[in-house]
C-alpha atoms as a PDB file:
ATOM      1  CA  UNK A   1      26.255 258.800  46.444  1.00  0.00           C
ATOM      2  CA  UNK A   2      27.230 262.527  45.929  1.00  0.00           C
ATOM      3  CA  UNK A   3      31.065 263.569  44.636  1.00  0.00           C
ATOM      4  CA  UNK A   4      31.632 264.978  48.041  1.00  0.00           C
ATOM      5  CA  UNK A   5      30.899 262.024  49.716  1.00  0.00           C
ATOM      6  CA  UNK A   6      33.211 259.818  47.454  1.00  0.00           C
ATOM      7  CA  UNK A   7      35.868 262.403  48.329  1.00  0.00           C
ATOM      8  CA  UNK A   8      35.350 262.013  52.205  1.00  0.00           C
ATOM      9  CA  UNK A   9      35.301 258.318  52.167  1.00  0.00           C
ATOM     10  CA  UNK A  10      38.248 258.286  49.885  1.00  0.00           C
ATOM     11  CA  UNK A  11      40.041 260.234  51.858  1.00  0.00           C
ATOM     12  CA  UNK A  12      39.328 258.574  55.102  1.00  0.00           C
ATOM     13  CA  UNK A  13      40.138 255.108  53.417  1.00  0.00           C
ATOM     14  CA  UNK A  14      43.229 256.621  52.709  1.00  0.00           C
ATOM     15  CA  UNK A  15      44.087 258.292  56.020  1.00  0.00           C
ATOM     16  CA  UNK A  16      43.288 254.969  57.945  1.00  0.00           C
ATOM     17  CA  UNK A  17      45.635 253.082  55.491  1.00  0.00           C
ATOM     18  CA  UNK A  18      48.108 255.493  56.434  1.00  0.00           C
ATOM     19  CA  UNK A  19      47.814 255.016  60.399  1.00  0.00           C
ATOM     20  CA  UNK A  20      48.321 251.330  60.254  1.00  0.00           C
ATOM     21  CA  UNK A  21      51.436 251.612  57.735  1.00  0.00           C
ATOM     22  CA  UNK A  22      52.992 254.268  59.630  1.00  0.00           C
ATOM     23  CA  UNK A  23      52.059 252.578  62.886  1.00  0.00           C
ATOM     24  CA  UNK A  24      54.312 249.050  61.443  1.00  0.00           C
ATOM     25  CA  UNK A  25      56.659 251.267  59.499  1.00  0.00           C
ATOM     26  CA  UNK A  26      59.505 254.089  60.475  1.00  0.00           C
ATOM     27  CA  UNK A  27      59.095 256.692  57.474  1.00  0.00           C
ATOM     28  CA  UNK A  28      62.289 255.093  55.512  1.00  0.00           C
ATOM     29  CA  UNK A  29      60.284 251.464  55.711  1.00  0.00           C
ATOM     30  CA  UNK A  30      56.645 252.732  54.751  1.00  0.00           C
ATOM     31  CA  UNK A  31      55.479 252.199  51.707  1.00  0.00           C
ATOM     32  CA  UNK A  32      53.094 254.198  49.309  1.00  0.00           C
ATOM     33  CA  UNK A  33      52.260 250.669  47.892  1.00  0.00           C
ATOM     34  CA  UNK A  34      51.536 249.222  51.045  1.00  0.00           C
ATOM     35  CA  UNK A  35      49.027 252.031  52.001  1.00  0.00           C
ATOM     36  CA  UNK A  36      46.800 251.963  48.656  1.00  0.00           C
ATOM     37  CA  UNK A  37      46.867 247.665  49.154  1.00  0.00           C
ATOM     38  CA  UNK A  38      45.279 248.386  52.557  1.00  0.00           C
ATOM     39  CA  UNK A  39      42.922 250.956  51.972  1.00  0.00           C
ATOM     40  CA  UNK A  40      42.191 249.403  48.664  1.00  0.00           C
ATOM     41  CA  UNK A  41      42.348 252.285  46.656  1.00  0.00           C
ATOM     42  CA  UNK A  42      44.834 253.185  43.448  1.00  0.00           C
ATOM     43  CA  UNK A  43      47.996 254.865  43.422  1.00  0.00           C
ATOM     44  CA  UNK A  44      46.335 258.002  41.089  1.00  0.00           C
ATOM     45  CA  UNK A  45      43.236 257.663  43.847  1.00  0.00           C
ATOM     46  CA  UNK A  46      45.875 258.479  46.329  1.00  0.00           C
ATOM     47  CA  UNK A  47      48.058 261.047  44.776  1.00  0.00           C
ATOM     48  CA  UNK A  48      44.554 262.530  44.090  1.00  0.00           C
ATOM     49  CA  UNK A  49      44.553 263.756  47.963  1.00  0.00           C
ATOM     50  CA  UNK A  50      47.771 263.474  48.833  1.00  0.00           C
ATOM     51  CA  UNK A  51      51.031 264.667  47.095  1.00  0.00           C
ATOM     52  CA  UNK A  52      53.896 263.226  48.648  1.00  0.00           C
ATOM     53  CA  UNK A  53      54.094 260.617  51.377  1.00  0.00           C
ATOM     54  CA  UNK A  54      55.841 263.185  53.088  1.00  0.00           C
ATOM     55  CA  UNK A  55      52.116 265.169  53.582  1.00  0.00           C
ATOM     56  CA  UNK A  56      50.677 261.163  54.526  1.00  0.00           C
ATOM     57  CA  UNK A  57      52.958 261.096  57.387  1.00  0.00           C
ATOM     58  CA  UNK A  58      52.642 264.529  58.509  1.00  0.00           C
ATOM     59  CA  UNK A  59      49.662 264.373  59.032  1.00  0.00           C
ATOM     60  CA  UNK A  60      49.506 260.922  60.962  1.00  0.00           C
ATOM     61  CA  UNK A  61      52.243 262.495  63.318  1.00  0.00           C
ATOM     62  CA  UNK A  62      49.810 265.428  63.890  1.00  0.00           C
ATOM     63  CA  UNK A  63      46.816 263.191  64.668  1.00  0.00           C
ATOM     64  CA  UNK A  64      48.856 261.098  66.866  1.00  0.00           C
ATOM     65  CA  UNK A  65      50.181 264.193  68.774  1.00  0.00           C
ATOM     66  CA  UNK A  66      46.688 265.848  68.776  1.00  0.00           C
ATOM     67  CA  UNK A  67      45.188 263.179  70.046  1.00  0.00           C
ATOM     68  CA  UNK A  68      47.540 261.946  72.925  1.00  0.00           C
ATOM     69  CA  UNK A  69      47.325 265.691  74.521  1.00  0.00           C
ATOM     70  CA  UNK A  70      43.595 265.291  73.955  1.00  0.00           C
ATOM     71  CA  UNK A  71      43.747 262.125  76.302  1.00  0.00           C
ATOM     72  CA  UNK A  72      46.841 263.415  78.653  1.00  0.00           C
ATOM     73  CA  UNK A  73      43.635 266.539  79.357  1.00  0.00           C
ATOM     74  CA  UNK A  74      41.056 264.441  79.892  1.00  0.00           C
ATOM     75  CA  UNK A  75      42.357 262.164  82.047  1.00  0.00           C
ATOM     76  CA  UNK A  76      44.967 263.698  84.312  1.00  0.00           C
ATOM     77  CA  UNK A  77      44.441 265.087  87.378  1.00  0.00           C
ATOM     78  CA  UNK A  78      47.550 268.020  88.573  1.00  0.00           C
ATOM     79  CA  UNK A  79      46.171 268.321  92.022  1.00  0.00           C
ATOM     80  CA  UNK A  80      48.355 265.073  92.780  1.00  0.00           C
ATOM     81  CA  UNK A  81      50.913 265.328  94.760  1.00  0.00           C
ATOM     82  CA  UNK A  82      54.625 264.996  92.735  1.00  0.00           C
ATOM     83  CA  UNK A  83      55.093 261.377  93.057  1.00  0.00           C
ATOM     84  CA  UNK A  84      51.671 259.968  92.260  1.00  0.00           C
ATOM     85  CA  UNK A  85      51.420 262.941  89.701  1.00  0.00           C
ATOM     86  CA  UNK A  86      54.792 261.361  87.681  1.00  0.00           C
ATOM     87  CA  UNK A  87      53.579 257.597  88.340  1.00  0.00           C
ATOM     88  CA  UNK A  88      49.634 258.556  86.896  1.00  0.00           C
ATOM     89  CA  UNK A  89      51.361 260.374  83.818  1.00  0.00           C
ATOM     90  CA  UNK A  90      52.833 257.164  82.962  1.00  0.00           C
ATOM     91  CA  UNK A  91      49.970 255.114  83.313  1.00  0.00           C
ATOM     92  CA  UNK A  92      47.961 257.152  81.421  1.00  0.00           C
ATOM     93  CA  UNK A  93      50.368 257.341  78.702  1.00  0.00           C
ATOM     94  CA  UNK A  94      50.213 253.152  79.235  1.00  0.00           C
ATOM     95  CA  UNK A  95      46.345 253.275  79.145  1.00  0.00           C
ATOM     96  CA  UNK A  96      46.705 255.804  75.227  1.00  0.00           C
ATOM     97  CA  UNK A  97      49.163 253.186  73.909  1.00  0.00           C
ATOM     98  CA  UNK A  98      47.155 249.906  74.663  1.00  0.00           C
ATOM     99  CA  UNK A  99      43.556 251.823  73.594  1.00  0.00           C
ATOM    100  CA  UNK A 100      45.362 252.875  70.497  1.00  0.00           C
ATOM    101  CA  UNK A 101      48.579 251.066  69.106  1.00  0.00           C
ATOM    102  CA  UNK A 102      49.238 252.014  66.266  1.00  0.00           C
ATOM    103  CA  UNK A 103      49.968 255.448  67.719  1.00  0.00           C
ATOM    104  CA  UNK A 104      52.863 253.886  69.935  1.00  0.00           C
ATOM    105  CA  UNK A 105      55.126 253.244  66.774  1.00  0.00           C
ATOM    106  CA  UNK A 106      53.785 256.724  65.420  1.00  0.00           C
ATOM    107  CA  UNK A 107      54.908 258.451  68.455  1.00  0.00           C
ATOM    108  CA  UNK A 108      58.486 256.505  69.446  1.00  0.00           C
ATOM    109  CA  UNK A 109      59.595 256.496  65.657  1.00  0.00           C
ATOM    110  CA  UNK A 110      58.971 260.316  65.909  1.00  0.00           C
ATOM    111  CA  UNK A 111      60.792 260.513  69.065  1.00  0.00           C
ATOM    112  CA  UNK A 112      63.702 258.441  68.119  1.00  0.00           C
ATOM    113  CA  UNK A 113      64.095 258.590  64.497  1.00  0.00           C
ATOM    114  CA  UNK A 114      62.059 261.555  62.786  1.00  0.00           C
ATOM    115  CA  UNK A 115      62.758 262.063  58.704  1.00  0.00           C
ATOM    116  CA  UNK A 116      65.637 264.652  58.758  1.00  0.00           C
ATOM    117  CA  UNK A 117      63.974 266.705  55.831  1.00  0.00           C
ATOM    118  CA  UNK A 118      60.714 266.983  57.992  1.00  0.00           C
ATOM    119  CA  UNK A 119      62.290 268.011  61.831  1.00  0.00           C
ATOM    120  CA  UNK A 120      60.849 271.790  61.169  1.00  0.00           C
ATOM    121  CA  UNK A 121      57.508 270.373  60.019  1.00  0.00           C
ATOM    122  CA  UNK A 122      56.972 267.572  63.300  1.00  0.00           C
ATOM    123  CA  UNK A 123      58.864 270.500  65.963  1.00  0.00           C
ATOM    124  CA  UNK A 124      55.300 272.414  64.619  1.00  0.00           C
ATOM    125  CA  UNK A 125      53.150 269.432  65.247  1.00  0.00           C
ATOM    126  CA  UNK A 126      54.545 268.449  68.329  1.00  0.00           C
ATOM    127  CA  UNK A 127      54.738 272.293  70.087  1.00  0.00           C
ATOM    128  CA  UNK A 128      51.638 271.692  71.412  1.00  0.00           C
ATOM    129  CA  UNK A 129      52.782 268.889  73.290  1.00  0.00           C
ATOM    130  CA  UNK A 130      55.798 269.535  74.274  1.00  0.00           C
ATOM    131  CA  UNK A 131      54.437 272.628  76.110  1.00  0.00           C
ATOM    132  CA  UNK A 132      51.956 270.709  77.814  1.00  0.00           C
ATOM    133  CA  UNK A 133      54.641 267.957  79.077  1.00  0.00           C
ATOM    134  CA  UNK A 134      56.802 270.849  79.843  1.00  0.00           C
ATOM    135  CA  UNK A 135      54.457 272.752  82.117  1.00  0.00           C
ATOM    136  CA  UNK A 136      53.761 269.180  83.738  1.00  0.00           C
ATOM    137  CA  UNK A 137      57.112 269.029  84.380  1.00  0.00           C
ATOM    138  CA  UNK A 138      57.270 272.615  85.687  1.00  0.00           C
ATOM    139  CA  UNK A 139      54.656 271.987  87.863  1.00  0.00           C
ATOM    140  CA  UNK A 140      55.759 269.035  89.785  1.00  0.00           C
ATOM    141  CA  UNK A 141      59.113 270.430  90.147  1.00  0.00           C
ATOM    142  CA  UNK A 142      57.482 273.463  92.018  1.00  0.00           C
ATOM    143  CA  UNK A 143      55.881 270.827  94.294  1.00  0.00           C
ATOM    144  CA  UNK A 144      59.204 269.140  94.953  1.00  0.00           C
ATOM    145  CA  UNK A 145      61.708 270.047  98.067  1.00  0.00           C
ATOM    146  CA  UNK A 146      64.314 270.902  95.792  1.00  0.00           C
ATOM    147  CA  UNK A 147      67.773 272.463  96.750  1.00  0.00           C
ATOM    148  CA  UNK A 148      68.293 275.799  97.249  1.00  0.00           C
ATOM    149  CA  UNK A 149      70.652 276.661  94.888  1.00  0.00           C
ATOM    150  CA  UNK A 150      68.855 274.933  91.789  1.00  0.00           C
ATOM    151  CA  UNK A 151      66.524 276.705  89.206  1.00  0.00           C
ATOM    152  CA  UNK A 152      63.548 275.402  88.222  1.00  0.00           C
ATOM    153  CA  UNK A 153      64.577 275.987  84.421  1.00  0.00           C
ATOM    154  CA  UNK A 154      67.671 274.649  85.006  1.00  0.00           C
ATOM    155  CA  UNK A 155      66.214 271.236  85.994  1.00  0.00           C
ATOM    156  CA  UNK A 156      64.320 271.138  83.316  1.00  0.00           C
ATOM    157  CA  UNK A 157      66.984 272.006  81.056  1.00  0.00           C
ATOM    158  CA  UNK A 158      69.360 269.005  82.579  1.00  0.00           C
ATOM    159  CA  UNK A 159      65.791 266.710  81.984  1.00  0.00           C
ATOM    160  CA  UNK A 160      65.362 267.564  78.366  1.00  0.00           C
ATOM    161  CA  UNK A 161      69.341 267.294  77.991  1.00  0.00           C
ATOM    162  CA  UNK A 162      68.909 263.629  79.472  1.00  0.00           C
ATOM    163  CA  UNK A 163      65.904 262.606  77.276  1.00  0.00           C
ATOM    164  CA  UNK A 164      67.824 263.808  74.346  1.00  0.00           C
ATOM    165  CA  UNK A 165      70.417 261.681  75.126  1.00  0.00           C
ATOM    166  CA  UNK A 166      68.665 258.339  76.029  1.00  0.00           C
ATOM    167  CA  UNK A 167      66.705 259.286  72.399  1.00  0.00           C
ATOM    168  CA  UNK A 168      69.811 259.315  70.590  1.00  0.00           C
ATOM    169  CA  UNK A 169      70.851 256.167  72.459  1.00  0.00           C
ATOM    170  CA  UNK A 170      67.535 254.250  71.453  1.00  0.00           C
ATOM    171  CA  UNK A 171      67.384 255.390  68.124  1.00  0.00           C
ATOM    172  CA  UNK A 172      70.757 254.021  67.642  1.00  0.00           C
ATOM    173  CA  UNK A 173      70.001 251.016  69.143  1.00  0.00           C
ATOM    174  CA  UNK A 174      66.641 250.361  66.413  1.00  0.00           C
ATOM    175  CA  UNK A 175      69.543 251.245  63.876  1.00  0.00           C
ATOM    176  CA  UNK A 176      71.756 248.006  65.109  1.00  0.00           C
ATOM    177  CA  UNK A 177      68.820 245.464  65.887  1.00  0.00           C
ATOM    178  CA  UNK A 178      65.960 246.606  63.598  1.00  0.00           C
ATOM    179  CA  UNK A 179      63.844 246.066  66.439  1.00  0.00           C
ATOM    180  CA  UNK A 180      61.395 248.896  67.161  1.00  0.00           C
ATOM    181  CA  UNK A 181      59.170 247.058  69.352  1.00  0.00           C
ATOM    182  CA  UNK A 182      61.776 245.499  71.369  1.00  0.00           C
ATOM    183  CA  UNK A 183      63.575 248.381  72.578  1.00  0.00           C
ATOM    184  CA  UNK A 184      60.228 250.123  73.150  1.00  0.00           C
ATOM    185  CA  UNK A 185      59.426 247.374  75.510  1.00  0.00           C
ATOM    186  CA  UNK A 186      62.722 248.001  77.106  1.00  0.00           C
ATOM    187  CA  UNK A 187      62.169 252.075  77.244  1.00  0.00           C
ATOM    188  CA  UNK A 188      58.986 251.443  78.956  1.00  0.00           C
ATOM    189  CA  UNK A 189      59.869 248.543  81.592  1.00  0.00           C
ATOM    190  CA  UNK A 190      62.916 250.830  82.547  1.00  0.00           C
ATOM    191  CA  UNK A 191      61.500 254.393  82.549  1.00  0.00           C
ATOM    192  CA  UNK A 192      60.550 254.664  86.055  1.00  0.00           C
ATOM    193  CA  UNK A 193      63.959 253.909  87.201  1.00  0.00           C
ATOM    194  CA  UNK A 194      65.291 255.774  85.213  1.00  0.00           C
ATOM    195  CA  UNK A 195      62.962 258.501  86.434  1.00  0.00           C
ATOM    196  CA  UNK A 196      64.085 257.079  90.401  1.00  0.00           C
ATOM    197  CA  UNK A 197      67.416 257.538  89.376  1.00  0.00           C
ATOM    198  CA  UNK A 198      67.316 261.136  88.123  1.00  0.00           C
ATOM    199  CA  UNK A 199      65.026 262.260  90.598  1.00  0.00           C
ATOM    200  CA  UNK A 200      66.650 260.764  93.748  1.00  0.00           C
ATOM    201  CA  UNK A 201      70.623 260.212  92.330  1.00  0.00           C
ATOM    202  CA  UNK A 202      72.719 256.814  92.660  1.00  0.00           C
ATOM    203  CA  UNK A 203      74.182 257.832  96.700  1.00  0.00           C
ATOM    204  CA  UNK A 204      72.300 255.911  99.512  1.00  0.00           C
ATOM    205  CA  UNK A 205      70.978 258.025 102.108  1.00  0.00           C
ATOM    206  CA  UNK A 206      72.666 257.251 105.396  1.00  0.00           C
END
C-alpha cells in the first residue's frame, strides 16, 4: 500500500473516531484518549493529522452542519403551504437524526453548549445554515396572514430572541442533570407546541 494511501485511511480512522466521541461527548467530556482507543491508532498517529482537539471537533461540527443542509435540500419541498411546510421541516430534521445519530449530540451540544474559545470558529461553520433556516423562516412568514403592523424582520428577530432563550434554558438544564439525551428528548417532544404557542399565542379565540 502506497504512503498516500496510509495517510487517507489514517486519517479517516481518525475522523470516524472523532464522530462517535464527539457524538457521546460535549467538547469538555471528549477525550483525545478515547478517540485513538476507537480508531485504534496512537496518540503521535493522531497528532500527526491533527493538532489540537480543538481542529478534531471543528471539523466534526462542520461535517455535521454540512451535511444536515445537504439533507434539509434534498428533501424539502417550499412549495408547501406554511403549516405543512413547518410540520415537514421537523420531520425531516427527525428522519437526519434517526439516519445519523451521532450527529444529534454533535448538533444540540453545539446549539446549547458550544466551547467558548471556539464561538467565532462554529458562527463560520454554521453561517451556511443558519441562512438557509433563516430564509425558511422568511419564507413561510411571507405565506402567513400576519398583522398589519408587524415586520417580517421583526418576527424573525422576536424568533431568534426566543430560541436563544429556550438554548440558554436547556443548556442550563444539561449543566444541573448531566443529561444530554434526556432533555433532548424533552426539546423534541415539546417543540411543536412550543412552535403552536408562538405562532398562534396563549388567548382562545372566541
Amino acid at each position: 500500500m502506497r504512503q498516500k494511501e496510509k495517510n487517507t485511511i489514517s486519517q479517516y480512522k481518525i475522523f470516524q473516531a472523532a464522530l462517535e466521541e464527539f457524538g457521546n461527548y460535549s467538547y469538555d467530556k471528549s477525550s483525545i484518549n478515547r478517540i485513538c482507543e476507537i480508531g485504534k491508532i496512537s496518540k503521535g498517529v493522531m497528532y500527526h493529522y491533527f493538532k489540537e482537539k480543538d481542529e478534531l471537533y471543528l471539523l466534526c461540527v462542520k461535517y455535521c452542519f454540512d451535511l444536515m443542509v445537504d439533507y434539509y435540500k434534498e428533501n424539502l419541498n417550499e412549495d408547501l403551504g406554511w403549516r405543512r411546510g413547518i410540520k415537514t421541516f421537523l420531520e425531516i430534521r427527525y428522519k437526519f437524526f434517526t439516519k445519523y445519530p451521532n450527529m444529534q449530540k454533535i448538533f444540540f451540544n453545539t446549539l446549547i453548549g458550544e466551547p467558548k474559545h471556539l464561538v467565532n470558529e462554529i458562527a463560520n461553520i454554521k453561517k451556511e445554515f443558519d441562512e438557509f433556516t433563516f430564509n425558511f423562516a422568511r419564507k413561510n412568514i411571507l405565506k402567513m396572514k400576519i398583522r398589519e403592523n408587524l415586520e417580517v424582520e421583526d418576527i424573525i428577530a422576536f424568533i431568534e430572541f426566543t430560541q436563544n432563550g429556550l438554548n440558554e434554558k436547556l443548556h442550563k438544564k444539561v449543566q444541573e442533570t448531566g443529561d444530554i439525551e434526556k432533555v433532548f428528548e424533552e426539546y423534541d417532544e415539546n417543540i411543536e407546541k412550543w412552535l403552536d404557542i408562538l405562532l398562534y399565542g396563549i388567548v382562545k379565540n372566541d
